[in-house]
PDB file of N, CA and C in Angstrom:
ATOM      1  N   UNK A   1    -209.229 -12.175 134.941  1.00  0.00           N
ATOM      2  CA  UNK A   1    -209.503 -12.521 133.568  1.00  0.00           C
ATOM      3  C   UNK A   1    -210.864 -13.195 133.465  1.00  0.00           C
ATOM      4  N   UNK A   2    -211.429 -12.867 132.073  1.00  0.00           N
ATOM      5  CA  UNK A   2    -212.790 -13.349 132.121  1.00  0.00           C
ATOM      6  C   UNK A   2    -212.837 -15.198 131.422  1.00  0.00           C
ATOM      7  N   UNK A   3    -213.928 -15.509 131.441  1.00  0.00           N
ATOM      8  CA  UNK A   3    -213.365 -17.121 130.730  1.00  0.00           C
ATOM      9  C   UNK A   3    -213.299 -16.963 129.597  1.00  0.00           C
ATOM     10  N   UNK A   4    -213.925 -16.154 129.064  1.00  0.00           N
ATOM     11  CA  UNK A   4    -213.687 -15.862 126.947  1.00  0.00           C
ATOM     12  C   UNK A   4    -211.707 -15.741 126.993  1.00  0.00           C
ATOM     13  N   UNK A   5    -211.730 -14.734 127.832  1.00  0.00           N
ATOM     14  CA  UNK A   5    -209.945 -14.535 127.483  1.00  0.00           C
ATOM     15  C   UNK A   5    -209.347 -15.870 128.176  1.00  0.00           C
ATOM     16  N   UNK A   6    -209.362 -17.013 129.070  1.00  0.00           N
ATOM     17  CA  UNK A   6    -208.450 -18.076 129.578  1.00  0.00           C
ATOM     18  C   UNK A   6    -208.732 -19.003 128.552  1.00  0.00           C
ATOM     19  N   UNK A   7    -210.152 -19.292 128.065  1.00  0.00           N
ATOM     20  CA  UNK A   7    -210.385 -20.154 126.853  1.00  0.00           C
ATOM     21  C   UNK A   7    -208.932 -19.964 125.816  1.00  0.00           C
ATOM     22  N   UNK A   8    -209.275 -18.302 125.571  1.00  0.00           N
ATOM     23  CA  UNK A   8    -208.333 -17.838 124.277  1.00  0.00           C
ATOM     24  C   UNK A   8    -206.690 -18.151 124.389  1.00  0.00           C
ATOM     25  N   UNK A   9    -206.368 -18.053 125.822  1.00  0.00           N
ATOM     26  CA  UNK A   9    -204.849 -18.537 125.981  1.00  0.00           C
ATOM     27  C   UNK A   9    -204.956 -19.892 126.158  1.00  0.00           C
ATOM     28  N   UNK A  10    -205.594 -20.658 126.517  1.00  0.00           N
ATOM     29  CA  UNK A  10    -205.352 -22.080 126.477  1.00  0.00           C
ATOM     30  C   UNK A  10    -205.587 -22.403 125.199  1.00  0.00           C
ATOM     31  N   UNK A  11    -206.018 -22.481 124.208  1.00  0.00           N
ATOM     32  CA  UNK A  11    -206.376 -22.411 122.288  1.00  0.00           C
ATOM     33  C   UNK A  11    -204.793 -22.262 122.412  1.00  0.00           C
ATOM     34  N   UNK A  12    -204.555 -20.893 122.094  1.00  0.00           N
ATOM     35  CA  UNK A  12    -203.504 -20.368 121.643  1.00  0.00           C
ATOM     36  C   UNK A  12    -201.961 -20.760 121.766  1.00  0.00           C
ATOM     37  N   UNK A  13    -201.871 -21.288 123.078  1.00  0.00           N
ATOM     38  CA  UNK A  13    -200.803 -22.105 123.630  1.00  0.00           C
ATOM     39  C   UNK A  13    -200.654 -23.438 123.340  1.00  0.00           C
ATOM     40  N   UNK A  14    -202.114 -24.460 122.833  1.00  0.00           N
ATOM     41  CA  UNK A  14    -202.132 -25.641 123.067  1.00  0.00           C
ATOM     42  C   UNK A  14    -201.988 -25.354 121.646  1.00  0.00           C
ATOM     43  N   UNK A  15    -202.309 -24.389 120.777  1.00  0.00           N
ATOM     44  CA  UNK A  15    -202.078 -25.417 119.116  1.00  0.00           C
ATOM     45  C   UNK A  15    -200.386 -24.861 118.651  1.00  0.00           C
ATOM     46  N   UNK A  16    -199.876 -23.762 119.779  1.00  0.00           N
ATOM     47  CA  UNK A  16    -198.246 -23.479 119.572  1.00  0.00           C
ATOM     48  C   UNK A  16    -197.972 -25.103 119.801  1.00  0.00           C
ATOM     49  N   UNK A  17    -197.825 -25.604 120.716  1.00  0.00           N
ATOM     50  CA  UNK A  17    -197.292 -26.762 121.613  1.00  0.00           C
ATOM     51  C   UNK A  17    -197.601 -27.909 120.843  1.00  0.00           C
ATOM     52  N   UNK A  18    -199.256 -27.979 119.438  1.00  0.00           N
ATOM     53  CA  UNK A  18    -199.568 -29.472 118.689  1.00  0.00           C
ATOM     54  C   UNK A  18    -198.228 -28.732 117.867  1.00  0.00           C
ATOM     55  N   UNK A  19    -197.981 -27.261 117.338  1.00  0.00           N
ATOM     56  CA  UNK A  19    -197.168 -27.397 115.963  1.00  0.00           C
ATOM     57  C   UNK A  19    -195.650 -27.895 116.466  1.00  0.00           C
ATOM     58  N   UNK A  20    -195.142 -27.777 117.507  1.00  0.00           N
ATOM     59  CA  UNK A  20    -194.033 -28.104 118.006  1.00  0.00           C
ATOM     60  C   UNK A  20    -193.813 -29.825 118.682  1.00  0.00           C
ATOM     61  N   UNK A  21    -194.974 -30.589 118.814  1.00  0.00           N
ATOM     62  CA  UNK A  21    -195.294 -31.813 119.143  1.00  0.00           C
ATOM     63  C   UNK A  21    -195.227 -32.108 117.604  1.00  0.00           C
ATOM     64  N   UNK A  22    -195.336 -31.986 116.857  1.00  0.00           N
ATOM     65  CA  UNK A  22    -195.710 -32.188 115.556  1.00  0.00           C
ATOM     66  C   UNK A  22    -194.137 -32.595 114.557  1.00  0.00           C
ATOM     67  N   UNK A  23    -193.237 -30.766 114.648  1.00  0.00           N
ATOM     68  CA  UNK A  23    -191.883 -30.861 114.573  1.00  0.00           C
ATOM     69  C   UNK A  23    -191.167 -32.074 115.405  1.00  0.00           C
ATOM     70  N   UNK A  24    -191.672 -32.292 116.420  1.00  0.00           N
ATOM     71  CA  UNK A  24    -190.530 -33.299 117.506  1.00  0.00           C
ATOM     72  C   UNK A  24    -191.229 -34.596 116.858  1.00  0.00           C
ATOM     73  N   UNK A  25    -192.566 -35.016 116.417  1.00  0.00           N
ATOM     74  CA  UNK A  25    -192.576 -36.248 115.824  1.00  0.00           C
ATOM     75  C   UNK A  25    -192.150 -36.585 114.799  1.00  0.00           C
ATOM     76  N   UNK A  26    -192.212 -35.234 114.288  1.00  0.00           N
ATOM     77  CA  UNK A  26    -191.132 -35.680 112.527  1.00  0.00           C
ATOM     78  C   UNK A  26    -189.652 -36.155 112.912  1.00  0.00           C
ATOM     79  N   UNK A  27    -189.297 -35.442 113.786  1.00  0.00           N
ATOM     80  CA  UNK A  27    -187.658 -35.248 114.171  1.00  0.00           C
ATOM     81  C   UNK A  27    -187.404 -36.955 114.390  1.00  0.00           C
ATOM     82  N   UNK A  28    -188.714 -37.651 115.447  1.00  0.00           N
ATOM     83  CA  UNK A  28    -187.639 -39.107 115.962  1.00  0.00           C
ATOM     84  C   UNK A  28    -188.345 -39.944 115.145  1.00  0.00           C
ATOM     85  N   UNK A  29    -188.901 -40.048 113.825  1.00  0.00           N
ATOM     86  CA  UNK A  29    -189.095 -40.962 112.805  1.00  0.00           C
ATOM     87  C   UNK A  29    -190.337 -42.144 113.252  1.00  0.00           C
ATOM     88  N   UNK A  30    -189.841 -42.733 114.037  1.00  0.00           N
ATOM     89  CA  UNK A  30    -191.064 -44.046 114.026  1.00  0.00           C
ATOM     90  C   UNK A  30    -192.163 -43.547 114.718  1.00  0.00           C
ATOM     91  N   UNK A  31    -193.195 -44.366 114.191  1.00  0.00           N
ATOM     92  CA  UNK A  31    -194.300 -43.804 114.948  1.00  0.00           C
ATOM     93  C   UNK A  31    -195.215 -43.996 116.433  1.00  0.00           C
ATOM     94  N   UNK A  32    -194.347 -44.608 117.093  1.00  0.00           N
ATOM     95  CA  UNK A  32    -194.478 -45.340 118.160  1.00  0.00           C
ATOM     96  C   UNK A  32    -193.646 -43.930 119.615  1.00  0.00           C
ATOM     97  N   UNK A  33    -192.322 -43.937 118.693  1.00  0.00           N
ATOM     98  CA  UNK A  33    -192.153 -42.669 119.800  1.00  0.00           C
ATOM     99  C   UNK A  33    -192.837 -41.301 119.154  1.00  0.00           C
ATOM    100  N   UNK A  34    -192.887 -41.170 117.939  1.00  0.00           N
ATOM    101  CA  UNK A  34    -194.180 -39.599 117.571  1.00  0.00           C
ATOM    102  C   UNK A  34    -195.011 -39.735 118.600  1.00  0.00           C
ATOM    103  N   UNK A  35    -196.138 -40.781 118.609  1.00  0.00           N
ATOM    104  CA  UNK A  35    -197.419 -40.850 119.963  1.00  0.00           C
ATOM    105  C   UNK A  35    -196.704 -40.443 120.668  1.00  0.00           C
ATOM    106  N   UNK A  36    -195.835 -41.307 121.540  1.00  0.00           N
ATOM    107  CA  UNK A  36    -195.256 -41.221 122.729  1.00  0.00           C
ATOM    108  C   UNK A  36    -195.059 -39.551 123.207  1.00  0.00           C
ATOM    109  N   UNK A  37    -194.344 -38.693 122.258  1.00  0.00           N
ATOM    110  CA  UNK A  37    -193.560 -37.592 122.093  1.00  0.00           C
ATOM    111  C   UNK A  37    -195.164 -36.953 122.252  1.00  0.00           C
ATOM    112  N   UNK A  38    -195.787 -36.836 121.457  1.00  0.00           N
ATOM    113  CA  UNK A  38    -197.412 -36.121 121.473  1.00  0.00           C
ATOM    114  C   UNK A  38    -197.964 -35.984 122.602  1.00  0.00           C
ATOM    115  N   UNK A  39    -198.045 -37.474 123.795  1.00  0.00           N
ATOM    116  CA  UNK A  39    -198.721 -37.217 124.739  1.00  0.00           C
ATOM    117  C   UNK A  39    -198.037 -36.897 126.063  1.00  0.00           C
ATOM    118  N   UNK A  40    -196.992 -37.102 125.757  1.00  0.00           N
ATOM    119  CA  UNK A  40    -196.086 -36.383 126.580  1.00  0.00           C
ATOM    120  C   UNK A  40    -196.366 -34.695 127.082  1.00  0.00           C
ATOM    121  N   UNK A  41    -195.895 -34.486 125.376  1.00  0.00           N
ATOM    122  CA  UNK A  41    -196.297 -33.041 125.526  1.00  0.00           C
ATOM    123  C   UNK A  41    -197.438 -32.210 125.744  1.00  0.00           C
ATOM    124  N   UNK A  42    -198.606 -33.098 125.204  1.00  0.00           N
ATOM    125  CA  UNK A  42    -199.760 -33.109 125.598  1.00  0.00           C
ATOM    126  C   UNK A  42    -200.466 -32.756 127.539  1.00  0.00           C
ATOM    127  N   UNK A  43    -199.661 -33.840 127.958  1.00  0.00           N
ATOM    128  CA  UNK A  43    -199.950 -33.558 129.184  1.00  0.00           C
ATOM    129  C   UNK A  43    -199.564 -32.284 130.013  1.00  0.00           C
ATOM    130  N   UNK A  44    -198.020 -32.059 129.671  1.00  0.00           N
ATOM    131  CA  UNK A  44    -197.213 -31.361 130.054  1.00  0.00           C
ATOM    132  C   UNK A  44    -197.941 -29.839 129.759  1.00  0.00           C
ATOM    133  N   UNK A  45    -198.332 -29.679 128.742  1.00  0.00           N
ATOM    134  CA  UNK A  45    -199.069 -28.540 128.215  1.00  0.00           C
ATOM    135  C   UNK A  45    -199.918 -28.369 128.995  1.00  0.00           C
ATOM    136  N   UNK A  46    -201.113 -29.479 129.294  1.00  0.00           N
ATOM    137  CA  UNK A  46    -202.578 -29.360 129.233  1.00  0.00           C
ATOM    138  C   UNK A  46    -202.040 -29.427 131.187  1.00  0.00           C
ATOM    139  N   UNK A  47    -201.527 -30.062 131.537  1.00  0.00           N
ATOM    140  CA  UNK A  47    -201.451 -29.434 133.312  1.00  0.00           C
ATOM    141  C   UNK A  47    -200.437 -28.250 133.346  1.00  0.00           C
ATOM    142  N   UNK A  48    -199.734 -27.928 132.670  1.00  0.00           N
ATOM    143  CA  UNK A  48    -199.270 -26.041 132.915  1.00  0.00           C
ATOM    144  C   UNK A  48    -200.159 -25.316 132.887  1.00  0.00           C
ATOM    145  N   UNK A  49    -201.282 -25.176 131.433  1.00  0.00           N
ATOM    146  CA  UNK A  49    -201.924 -24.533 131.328  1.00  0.00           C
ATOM    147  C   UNK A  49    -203.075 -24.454 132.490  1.00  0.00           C
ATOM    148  N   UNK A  50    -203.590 -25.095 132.766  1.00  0.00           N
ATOM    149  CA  UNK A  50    -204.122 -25.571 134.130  1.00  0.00           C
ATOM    150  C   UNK A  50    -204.071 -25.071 135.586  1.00  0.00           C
ATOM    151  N   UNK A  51    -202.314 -25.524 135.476  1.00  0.00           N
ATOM    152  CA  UNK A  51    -202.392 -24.559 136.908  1.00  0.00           C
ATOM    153  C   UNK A  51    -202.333 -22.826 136.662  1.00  0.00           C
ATOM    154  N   UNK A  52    -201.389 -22.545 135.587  1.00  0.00           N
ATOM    155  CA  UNK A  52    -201.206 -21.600 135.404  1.00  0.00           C
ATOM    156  C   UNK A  52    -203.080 -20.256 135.365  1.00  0.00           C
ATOM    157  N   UNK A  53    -203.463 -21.121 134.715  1.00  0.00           N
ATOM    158  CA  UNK A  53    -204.742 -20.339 134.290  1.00  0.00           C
ATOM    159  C   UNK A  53    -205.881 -20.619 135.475  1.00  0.00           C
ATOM    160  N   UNK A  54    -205.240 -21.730 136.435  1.00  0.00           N
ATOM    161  CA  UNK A  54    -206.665 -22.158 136.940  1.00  0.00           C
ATOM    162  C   UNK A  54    -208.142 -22.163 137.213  1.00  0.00           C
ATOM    163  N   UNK A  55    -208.131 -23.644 136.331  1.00  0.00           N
ATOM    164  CA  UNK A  55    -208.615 -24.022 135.774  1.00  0.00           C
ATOM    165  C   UNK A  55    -208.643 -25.838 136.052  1.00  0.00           C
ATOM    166  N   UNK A  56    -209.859 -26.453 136.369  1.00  0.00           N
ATOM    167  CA  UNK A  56    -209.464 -27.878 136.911  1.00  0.00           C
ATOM    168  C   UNK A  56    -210.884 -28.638 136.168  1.00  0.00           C
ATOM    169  N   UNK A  57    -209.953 -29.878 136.053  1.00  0.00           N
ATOM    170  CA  UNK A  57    -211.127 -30.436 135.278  1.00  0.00           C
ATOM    171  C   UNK A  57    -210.623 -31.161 133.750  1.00  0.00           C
ATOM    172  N   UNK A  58    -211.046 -32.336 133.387  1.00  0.00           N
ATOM    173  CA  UNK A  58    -210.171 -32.789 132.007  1.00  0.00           C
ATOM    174  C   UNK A  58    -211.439 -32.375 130.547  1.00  0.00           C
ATOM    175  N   UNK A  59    -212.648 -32.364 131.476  1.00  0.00           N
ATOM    176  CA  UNK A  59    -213.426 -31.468 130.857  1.00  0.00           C
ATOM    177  C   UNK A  59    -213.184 -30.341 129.893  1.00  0.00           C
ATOM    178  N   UNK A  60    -213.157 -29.553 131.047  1.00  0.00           N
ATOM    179  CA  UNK A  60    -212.955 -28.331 130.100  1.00  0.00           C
ATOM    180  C   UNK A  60    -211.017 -28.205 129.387  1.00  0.00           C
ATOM    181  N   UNK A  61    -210.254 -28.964 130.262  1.00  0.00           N
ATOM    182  CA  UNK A  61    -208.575 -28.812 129.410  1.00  0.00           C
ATOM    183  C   UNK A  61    -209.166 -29.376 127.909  1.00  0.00           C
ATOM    184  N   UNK A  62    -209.967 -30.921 127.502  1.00  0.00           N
ATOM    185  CA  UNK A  62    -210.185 -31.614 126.324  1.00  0.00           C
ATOM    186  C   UNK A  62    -210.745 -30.468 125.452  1.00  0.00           C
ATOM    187  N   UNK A  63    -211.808 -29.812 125.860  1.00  0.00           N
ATOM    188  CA  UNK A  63    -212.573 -28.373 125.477  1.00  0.00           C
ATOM    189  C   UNK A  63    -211.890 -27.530 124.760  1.00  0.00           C
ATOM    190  N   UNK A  64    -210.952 -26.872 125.508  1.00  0.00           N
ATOM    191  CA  UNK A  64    -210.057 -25.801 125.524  1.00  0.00           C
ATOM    192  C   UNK A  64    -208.881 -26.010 125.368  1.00  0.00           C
ATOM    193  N   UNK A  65    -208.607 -26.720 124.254  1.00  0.00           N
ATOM    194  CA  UNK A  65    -207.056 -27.080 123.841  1.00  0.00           C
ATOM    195  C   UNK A  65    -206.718 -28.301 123.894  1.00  0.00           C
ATOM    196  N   UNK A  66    -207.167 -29.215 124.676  1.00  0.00           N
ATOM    197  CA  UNK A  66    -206.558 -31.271 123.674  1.00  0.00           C
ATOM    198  C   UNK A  66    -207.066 -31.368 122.574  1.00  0.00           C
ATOM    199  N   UNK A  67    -208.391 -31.224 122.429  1.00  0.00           N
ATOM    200  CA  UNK A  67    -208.684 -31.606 121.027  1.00  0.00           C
ATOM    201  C   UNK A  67    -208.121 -31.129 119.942  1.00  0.00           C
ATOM    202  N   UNK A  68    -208.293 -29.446 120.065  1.00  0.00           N
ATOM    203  CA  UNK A  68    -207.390 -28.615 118.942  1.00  0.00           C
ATOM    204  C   UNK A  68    -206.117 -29.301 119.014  1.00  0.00           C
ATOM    205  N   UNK A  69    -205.233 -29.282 119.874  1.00  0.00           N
ATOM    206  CA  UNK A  69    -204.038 -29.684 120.125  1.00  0.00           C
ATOM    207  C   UNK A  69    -203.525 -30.947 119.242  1.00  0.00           C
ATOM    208  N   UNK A  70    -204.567 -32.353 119.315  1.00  0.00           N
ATOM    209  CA  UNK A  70    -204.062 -33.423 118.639  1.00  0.00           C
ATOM    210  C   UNK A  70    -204.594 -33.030 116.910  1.00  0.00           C
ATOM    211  N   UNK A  71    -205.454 -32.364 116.710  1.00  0.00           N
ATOM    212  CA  UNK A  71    -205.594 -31.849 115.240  1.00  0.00           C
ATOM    213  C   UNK A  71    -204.454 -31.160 114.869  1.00  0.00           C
ATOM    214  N   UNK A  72    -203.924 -30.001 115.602  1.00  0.00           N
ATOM    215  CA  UNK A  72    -202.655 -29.365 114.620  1.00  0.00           C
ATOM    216  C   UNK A  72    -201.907 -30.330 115.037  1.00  0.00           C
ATOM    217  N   UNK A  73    -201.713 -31.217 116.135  1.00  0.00           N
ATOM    218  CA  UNK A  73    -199.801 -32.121 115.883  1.00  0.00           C
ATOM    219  C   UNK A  73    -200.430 -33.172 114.600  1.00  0.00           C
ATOM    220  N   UNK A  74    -201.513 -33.237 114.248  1.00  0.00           N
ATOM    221  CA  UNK A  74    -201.575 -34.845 113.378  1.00  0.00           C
ATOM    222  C   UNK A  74    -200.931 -33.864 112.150  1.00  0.00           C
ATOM    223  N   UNK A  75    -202.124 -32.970 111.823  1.00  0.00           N
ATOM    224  CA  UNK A  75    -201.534 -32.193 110.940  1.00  0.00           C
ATOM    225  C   UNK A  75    -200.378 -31.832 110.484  1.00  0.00           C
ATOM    226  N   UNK A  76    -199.607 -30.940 111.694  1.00  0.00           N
ATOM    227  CA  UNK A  76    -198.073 -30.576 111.171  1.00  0.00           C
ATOM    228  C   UNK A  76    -197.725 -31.855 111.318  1.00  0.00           C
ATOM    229  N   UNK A  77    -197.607 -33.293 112.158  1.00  0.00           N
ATOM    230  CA  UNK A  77    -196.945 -33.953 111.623  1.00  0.00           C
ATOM    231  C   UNK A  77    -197.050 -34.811 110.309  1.00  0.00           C
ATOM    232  N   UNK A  78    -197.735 -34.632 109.614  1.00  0.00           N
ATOM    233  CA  UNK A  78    -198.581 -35.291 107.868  1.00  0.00           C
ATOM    234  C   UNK A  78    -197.676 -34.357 106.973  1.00  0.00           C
ATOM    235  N   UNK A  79    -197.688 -33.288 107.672  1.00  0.00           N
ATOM    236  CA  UNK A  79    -197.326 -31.816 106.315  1.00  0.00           C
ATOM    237  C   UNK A  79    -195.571 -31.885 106.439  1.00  0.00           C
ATOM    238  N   UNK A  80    -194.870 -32.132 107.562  1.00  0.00           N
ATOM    239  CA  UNK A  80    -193.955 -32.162 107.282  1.00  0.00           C
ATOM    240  C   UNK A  80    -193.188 -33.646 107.548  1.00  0.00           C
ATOM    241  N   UNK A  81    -194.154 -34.940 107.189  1.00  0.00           N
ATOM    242  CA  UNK A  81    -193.515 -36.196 107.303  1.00  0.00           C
ATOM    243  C   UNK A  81    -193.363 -36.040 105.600  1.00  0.00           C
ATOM    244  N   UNK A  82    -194.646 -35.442 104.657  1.00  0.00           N
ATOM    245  CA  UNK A  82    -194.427 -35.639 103.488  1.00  0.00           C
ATOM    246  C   UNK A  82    -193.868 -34.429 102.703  1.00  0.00           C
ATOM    247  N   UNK A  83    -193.113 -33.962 103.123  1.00  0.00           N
ATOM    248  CA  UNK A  83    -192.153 -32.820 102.567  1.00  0.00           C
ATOM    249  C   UNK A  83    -191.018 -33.659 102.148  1.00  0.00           C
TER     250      UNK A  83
END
Protein backbone atom coordinates (compact mmCIF):
# COMPACT_ATOMS: atom_id res chain seq x y z
CA UNK A 1 0.00 0.00 0.00
CA UNK A 2 1.05 3.42 -0.88
CA UNK A 3 1.00 6.24 2.04
CA UNK A 4 -1.94 8.29 0.26
CA UNK A 5 -4.06 4.92 0.76
CA UNK A 6 -2.73 4.10 4.86
CA UNK A 7 -3.28 7.95 5.50
CA UNK A 8 -6.93 7.23 3.96
CA UNK A 9 -7.63 4.15 6.32
CA UNK A 10 -6.31 5.65 9.33
CA UNK A 11 -8.85 9.08 8.61
CA UNK A 12 -11.47 6.73 7.94
CA UNK A 13 -11.29 4.42 10.92
CA UNK A 14 -10.28 7.13 13.43
CA UNK A 15 -13.40 9.46 12.70
CA UNK A 16 -15.74 5.83 12.69
CA UNK A 17 -14.17 5.30 16.31
CA UNK A 18 -14.54 9.75 17.34
CA UNK A 19 -18.48 9.00 16.15
CA UNK A 20 -18.70 5.94 18.42
CA UNK A 21 -16.40 7.62 21.34
CA UNK A 22 -18.84 10.28 21.00
CA UNK A 23 -22.18 7.81 21.33
CA UNK A 24 -20.32 6.10 24.49
CA UNK A 25 -19.84 9.73 26.00
CA UNK A 26 -23.36 10.59 25.67
CA UNK A 27 -24.30 7.09 27.01
CA UNK A 28 -22.25 7.57 30.70
CA UNK A 29 -23.46 11.27 31.29
CA UNK A 30 -20.77 13.10 33.36
CA UNK A 31 -18.12 14.57 31.88
CA UNK A 32 -15.26 13.33 33.61
CA UNK A 33 -15.90 9.65 32.46
CA UNK A 34 -16.91 11.10 28.54
CA UNK A 35 -12.87 12.28 28.59
CA UNK A 36 -11.99 9.28 30.24
CA UNK A 37 -14.17 7.04 27.64
CA UNK A 38 -12.54 9.36 24.59
CA UNK A 39 -9.03 8.65 25.45
CA UNK A 40 -9.38 5.41 26.10
CA UNK A 41 -10.65 4.82 22.88
CA UNK A 42 -8.46 7.09 21.46
CA UNK A 43 -5.50 5.17 22.27
CA UNK A 44 -6.90 1.90 21.61
CA UNK A 45 -7.68 3.10 18.04
CA UNK A 46 -4.60 5.13 17.40
CA UNK A 47 -2.14 1.88 18.52
CA UNK A 48 -4.38 -0.73 16.38
CA UNK A 49 -4.24 1.38 13.67
CA UNK A 50 -0.55 1.53 14.03
CA UNK A 51 0.35 -1.77 14.26
CA UNK A 52 -2.06 -2.85 11.93
CA UNK A 53 -0.98 -0.34 9.12
CA UNK A 54 2.56 0.04 10.28
CA UNK A 55 3.19 2.83 10.94
CA UNK A 56 5.27 4.29 14.17
CA UNK A 57 5.49 7.48 15.51
CA UNK A 58 2.80 9.86 17.57
CA UNK A 59 3.67 12.18 14.83
CA UNK A 60 2.25 11.04 12.13
CA UNK A 61 -0.89 8.76 14.35
CA UNK A 62 -1.78 12.92 15.73
CA UNK A 63 -1.54 13.68 11.69
CA UNK A 64 -3.50 10.91 10.49
CA UNK A 65 -6.41 10.51 12.69
CA UNK A 66 -6.10 12.03 16.62
CA UNK A 67 -6.78 15.22 15.64
CA UNK A 68 -9.71 14.42 13.24
CA UNK A 69 -10.66 11.91 15.80
CA UNK A 70 -11.13 14.41 18.92
CA UNK A 71 -13.09 16.88 16.39
CA UNK A 72 -15.81 14.29 15.35
CA UNK A 73 -16.09 12.76 19.22
CA UNK A 74 -16.45 16.63 20.53
CA UNK A 75 -18.83 17.01 17.85
CA UNK A 76 -21.05 13.90 17.93
CA UNK A 77 -20.80 14.28 21.49
CA UNK A 78 -22.45 18.26 21.46
CA UNK A 79 -25.03 16.95 18.69
CA UNK A 80 -26.29 14.26 20.59
CA UNK A 81 -25.83 15.64 24.38
CA UNK A 82 -28.31 18.39 22.96
CA UNK A 83 -30.91 16.28 21.30
Amino acid sequence: MNDLNVSRISLSVHTVAGILAGYVSHVLGSSYYAFGAMLAILLITGYGTEFVLKKKGIKWWMANGGALYILVWLISWIFLFNM
